[in-house]
PDB file of N, CA and C in Angstrom:
ATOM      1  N   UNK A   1     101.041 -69.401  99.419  1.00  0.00           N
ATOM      2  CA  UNK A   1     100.654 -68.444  98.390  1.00  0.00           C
ATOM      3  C   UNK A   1     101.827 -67.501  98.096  1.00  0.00           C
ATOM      4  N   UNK A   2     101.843 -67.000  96.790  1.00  0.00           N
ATOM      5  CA  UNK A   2     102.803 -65.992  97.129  1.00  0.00           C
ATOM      6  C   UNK A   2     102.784 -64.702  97.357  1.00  0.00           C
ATOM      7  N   UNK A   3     104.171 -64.396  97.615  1.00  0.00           N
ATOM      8  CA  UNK A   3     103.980 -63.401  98.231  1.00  0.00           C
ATOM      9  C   UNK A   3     104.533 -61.719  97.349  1.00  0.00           C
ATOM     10  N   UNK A   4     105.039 -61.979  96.036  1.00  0.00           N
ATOM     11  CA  UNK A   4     105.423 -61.164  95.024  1.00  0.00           C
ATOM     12  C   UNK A   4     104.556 -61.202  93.842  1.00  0.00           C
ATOM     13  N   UNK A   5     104.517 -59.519  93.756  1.00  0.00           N
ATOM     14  CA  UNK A   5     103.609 -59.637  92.668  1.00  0.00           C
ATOM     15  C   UNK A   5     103.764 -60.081  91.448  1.00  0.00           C
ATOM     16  N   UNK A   6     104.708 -60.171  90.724  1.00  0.00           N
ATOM     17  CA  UNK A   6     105.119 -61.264  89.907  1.00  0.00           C
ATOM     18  C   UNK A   6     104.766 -62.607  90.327  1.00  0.00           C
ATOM     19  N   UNK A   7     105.363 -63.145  91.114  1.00  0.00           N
ATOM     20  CA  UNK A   7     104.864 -64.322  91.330  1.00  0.00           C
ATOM     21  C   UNK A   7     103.442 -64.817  91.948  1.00  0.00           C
ATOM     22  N   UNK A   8     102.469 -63.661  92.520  1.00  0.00           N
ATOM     23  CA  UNK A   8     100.919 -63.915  92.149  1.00  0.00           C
ATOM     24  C   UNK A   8     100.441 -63.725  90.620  1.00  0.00           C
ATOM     25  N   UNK A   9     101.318 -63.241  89.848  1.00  0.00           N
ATOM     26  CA  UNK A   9     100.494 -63.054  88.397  1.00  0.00           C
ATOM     27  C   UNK A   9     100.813 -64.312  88.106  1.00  0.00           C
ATOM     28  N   UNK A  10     102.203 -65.023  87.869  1.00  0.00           N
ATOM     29  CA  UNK A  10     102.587 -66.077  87.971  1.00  0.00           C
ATOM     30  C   UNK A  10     101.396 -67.548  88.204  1.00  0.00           C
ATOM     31  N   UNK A  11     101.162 -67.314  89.225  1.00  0.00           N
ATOM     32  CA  UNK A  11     100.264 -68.381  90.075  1.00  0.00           C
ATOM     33  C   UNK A  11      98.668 -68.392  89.246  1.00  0.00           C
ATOM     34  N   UNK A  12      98.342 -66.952  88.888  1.00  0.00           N
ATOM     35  CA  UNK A  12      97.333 -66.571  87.970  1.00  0.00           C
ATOM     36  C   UNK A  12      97.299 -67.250  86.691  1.00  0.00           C
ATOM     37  N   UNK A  13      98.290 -66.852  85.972  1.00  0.00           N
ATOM     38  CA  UNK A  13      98.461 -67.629  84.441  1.00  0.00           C
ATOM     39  C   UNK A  13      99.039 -69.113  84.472  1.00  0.00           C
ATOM     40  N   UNK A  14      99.234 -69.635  85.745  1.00  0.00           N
ATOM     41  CA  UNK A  14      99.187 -71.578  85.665  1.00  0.00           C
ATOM     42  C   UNK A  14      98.309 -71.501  86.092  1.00  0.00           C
ATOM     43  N   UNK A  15      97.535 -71.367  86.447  1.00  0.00           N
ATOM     44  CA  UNK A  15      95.734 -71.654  86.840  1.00  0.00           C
ATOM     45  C   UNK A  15      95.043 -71.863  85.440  1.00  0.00           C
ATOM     46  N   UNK A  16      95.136 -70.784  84.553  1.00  0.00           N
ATOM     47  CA  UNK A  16      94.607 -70.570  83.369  1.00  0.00           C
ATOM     48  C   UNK A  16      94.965 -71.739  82.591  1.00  0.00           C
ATOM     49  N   UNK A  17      96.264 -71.756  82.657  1.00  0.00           N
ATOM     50  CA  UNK A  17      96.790 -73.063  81.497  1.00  0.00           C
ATOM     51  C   UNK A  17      96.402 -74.150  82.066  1.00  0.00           C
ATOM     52  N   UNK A  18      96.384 -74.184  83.334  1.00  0.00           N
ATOM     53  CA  UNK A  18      96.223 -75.301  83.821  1.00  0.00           C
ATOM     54  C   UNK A  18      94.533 -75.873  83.559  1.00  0.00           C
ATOM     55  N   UNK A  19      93.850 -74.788  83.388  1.00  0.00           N
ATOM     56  CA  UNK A  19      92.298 -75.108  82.596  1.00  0.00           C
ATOM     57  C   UNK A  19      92.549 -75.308  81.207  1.00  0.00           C
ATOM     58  N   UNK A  20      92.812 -74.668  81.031  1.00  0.00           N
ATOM     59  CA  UNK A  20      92.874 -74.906  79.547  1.00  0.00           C
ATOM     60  C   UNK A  20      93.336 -75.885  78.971  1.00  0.00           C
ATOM     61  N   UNK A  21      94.988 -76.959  79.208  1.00  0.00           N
ATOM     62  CA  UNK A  21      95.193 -78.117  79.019  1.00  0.00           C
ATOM     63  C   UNK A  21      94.281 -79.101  79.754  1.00  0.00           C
ATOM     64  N   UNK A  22      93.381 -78.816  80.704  1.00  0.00           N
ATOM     65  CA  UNK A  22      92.346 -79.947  81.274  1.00  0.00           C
ATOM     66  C   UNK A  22      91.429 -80.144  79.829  1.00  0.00           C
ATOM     67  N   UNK A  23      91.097 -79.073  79.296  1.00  0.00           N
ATOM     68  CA  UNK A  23      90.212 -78.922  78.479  1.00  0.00           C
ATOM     69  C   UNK A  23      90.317 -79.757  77.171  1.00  0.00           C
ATOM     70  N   UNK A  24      92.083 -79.502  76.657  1.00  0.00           N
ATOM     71  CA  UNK A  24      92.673 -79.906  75.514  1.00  0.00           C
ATOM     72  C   UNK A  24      92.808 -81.671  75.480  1.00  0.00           C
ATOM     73  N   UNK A  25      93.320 -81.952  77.032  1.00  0.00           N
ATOM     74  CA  UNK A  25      93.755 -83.128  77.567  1.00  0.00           C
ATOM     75  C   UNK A  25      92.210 -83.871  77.446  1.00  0.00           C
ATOM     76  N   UNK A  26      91.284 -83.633  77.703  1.00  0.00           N
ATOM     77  CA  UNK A  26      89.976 -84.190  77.877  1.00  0.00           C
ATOM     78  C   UNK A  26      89.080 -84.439  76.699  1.00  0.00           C
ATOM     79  N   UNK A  27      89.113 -83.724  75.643  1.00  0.00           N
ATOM     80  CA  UNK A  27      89.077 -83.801  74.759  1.00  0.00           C
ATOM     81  C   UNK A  27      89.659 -84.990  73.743  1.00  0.00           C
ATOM     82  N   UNK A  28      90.888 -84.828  73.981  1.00  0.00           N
ATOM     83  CA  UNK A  28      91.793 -86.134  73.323  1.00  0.00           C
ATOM     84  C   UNK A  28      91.789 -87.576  74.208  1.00  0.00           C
ATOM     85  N   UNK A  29      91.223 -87.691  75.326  1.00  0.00           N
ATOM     86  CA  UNK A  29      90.848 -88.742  75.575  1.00  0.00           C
ATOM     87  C   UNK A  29      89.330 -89.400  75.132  1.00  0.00           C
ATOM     88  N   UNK A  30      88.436 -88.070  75.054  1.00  0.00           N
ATOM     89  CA  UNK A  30      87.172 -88.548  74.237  1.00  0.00           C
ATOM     90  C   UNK A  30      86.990 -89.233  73.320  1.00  0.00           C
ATOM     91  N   UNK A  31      88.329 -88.704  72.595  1.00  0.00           N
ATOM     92  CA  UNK A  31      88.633 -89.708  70.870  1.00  0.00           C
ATOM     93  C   UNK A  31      89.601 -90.710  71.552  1.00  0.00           C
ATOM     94  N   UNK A  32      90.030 -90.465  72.270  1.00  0.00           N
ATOM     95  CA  UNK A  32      90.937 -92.137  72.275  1.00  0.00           C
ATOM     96  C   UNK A  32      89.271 -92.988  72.908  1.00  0.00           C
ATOM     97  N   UNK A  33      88.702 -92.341  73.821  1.00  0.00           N
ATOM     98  CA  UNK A  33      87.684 -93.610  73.809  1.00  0.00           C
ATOM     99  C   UNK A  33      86.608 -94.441  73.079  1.00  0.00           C
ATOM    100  N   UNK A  34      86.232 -92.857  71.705  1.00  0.00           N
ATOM    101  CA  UNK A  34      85.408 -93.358  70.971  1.00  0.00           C
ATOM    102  C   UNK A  34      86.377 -94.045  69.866  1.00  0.00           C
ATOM    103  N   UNK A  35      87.798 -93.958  69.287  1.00  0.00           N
ATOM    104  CA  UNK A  35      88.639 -95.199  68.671  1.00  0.00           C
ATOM    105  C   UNK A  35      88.684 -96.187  69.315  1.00  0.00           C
ATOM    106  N   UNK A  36      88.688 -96.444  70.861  1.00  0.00           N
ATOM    107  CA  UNK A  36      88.276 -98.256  71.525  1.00  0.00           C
ATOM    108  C   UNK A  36      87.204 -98.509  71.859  1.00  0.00           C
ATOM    109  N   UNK A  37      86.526 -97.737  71.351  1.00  0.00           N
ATOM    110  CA  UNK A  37      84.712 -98.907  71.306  1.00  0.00           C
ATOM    111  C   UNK A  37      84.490 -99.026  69.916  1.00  0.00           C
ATOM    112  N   UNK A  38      85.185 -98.426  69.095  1.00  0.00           N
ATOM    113  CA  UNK A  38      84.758 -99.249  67.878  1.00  0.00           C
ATOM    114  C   UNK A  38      85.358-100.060  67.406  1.00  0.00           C
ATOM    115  N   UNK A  39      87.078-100.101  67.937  1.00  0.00           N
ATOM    116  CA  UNK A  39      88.170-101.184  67.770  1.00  0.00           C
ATOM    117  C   UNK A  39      87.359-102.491  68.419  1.00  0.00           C
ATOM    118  N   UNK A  40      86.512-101.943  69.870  1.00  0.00           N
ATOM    119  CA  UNK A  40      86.113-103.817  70.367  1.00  0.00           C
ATOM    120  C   UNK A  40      84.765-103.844  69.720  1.00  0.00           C
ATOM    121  N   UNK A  41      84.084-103.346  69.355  1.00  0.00           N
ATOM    122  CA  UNK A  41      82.903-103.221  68.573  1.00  0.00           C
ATOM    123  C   UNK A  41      83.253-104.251  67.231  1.00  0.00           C
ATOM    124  N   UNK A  42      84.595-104.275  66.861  1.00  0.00           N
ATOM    125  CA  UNK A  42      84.922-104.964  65.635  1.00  0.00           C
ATOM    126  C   UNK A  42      84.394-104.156  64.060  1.00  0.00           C
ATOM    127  N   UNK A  43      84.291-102.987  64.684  1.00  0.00           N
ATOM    128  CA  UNK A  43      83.942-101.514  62.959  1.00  0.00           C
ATOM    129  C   UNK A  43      84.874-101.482  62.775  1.00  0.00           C
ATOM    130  N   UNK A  44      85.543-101.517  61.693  1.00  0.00           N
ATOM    131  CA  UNK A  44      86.904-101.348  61.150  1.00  0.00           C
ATOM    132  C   UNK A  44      86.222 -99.756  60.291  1.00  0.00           C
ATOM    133  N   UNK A  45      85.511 -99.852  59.465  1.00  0.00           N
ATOM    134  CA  UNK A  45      85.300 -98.311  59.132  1.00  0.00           C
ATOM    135  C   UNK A  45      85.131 -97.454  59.985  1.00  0.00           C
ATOM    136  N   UNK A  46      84.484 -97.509  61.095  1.00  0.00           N
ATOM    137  CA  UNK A  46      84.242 -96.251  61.997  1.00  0.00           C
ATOM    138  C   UNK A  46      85.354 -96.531  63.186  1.00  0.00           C
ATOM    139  N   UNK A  47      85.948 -97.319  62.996  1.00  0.00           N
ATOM    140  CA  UNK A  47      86.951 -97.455  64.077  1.00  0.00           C
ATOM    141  C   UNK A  47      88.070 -95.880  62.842  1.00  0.00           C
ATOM    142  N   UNK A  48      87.948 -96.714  61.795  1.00  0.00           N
ATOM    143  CA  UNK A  48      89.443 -95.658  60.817  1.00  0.00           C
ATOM    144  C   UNK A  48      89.032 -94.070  60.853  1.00  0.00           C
ATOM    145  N   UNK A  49      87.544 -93.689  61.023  1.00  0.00           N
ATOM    146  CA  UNK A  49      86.987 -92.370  60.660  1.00  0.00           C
ATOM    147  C   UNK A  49      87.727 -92.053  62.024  1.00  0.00           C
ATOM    148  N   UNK A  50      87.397 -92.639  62.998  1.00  0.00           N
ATOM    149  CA  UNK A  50      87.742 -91.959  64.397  1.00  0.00           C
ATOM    150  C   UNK A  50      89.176 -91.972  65.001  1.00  0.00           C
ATOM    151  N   UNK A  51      90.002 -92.825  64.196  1.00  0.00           N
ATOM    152  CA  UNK A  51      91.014 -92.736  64.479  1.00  0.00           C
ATOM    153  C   UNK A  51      91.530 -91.287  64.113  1.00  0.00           C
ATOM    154  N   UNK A  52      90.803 -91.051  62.734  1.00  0.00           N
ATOM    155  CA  UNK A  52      91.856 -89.837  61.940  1.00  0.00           C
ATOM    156  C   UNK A  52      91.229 -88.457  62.619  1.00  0.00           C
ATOM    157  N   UNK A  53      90.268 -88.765  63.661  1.00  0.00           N
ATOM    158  CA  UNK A  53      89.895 -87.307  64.106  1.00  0.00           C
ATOM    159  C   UNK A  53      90.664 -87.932  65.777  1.00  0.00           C
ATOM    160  N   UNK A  54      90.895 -88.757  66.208  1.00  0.00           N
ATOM    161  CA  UNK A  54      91.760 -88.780  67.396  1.00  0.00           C
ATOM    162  C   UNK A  54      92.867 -88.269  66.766  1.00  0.00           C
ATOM    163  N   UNK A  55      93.640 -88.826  65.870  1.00  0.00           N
ATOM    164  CA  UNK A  55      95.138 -88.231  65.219  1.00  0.00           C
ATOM    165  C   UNK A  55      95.122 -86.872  65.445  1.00  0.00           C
ATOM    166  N   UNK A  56      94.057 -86.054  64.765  1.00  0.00           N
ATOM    167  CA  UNK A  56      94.061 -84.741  64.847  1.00  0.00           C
ATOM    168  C   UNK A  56      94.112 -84.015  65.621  1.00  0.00           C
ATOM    169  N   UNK A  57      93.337 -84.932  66.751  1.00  0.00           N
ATOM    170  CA  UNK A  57      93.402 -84.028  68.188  1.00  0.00           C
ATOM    171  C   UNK A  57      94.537 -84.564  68.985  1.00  0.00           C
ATOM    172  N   UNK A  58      95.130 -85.426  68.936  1.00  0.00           N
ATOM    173  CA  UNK A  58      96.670 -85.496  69.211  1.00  0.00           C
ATOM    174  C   UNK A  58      97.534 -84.465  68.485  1.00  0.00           C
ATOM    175  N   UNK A  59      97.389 -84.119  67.486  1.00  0.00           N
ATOM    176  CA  UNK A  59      98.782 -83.476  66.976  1.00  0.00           C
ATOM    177  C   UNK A  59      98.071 -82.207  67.618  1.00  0.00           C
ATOM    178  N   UNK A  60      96.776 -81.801  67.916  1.00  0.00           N
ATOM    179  CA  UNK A  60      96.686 -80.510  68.113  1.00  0.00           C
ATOM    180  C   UNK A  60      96.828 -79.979  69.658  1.00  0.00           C
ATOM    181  N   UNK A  61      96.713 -81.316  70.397  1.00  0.00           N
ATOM    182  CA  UNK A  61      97.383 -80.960  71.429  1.00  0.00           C
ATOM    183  C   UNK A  61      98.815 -81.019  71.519  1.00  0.00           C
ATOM    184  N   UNK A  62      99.537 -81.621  70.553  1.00  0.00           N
ATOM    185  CA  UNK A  62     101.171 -81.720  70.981  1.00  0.00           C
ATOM    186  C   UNK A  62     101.450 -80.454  69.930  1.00  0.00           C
ATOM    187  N   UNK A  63     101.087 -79.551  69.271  1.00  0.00           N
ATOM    188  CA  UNK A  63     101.540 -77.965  68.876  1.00  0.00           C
ATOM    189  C   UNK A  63     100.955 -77.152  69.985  1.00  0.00           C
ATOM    190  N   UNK A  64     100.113 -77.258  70.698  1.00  0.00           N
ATOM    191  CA  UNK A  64      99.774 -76.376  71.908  1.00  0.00           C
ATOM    192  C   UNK A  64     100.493 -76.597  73.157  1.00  0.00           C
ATOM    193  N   UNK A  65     101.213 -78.006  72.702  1.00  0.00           N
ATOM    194  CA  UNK A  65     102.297 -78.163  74.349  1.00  0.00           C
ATOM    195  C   UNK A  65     101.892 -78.625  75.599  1.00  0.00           C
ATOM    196  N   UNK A  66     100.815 -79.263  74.838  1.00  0.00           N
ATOM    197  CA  UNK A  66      99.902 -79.845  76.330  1.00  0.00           C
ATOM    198  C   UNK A  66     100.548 -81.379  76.261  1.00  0.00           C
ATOM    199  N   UNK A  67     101.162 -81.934  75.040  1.00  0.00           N
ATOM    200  CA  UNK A  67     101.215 -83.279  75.256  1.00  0.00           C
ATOM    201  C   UNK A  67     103.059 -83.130  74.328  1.00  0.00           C
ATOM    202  N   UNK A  68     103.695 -83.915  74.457  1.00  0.00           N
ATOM    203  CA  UNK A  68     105.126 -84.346  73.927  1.00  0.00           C
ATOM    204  C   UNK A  68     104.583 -84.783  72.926  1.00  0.00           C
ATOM    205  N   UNK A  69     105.600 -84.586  72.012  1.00  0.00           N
ATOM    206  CA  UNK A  69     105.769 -84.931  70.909  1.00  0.00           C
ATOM    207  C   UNK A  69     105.881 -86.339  70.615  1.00  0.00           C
ATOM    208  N   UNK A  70     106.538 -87.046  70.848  1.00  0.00           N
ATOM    209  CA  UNK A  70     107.158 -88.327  71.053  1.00  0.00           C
ATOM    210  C   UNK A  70     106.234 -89.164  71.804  1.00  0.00           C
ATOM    211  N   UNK A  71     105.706 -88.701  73.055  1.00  0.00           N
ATOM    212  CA  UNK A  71     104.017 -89.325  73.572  1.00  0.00           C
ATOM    213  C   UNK A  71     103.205 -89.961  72.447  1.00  0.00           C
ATOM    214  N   UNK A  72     103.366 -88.847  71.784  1.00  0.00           N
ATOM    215  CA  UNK A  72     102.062 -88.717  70.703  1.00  0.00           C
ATOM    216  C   UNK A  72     101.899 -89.407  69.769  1.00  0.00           C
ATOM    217  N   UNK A  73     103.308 -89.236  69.355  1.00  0.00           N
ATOM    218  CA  UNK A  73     103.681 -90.485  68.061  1.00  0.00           C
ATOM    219  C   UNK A  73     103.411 -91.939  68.655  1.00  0.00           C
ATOM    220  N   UNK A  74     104.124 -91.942  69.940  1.00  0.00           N
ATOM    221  CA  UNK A  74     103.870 -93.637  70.304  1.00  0.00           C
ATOM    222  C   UNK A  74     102.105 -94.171  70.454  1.00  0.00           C
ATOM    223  N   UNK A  75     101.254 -93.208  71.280  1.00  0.00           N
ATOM    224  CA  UNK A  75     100.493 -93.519  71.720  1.00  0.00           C
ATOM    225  C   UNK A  75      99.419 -93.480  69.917  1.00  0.00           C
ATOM    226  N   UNK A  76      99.671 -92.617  69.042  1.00  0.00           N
ATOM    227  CA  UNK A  76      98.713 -92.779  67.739  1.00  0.00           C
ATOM    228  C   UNK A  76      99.102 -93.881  66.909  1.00  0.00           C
ATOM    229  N   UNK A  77     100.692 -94.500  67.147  1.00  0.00           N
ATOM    230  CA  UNK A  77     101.242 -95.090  66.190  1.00  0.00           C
ATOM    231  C   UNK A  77     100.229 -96.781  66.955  1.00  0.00           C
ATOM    232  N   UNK A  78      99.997 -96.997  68.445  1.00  0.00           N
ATOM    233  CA  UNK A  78      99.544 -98.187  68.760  1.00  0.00           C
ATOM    234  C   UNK A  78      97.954 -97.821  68.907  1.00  0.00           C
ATOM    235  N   UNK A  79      97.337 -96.940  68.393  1.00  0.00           N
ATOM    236  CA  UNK A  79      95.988 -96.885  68.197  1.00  0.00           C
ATOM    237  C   UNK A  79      96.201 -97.335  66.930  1.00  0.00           C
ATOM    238  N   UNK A  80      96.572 -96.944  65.697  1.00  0.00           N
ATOM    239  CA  UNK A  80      96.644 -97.054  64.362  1.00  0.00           C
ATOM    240  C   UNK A  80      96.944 -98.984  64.421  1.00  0.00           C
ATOM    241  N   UNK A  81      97.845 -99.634  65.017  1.00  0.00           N
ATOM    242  CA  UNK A  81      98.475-100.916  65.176  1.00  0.00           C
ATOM    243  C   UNK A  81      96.860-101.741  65.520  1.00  0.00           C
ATOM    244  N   UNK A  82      96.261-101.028  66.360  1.00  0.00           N
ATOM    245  CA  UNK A  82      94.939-101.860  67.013  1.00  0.00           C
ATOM    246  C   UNK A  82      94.169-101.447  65.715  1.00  0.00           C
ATOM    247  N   UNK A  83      93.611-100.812  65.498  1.00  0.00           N
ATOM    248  CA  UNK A  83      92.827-100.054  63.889  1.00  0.00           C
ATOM    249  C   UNK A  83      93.046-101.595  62.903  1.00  0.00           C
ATOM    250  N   UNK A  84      94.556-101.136  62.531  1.00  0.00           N
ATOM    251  CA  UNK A  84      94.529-102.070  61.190  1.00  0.00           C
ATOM    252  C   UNK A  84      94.779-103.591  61.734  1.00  0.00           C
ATOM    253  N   UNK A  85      94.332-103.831  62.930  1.00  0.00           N
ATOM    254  CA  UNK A  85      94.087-105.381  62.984  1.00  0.00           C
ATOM    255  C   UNK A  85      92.864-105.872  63.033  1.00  0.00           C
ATOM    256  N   UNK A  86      92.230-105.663  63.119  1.00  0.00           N
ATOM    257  CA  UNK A  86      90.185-105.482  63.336  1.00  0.00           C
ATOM    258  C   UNK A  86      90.744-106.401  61.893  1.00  0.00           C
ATOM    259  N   UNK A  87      89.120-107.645  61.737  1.00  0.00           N
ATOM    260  CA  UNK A  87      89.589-108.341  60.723  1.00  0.00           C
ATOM    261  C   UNK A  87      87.873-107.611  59.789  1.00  0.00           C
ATOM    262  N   UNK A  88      89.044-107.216  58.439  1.00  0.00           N
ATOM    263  CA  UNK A  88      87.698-106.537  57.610  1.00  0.00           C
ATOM    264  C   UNK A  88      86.593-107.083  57.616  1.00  0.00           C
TER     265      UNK A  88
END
């Protein structure tokens, strides 16, 4: 533990973030799971609705800094790749 008070406030506010990106992080896996049950479901419409609200919650975790930038792009660019192969 520590032992400066700075560094207990320290220890205080990564606790916090550290909830709070559980929160952000958990969230954006909800939509990555509801975009792969409708990708194997074979919905190409509700697979696309859910993609564009996973997208959203990707970019909104990578401006809050919970996720890289570059993560984000790869991991939406091969949800989008699975999306537009579903045969209409």
């Amino acid at each position: 533990m520590a032992n400066h008070k700075s560094a207990e406030k320290r220890a205080r506010q990564a606790l916090k973030r550290q909830a709070r990106n559980r929160v952000v992080r958990g969230s954006v896996r909800t939509q990555i799971k509801r975009v792969r049950q409708a990708i194997s479901d074979g919905n190409a419409e509700v697979a696309q609705t859910q993609l564009r609200l996973a997208e959203a919650a990707y970019r909104k975790a990578c401006s809050k800094g919970v996720l890289k930038k570059s993560t984000v792009s790869r991991q939406v660019s091969r949800l989008a790749k699975a999306v537009h192969a579903i045969p209409a």
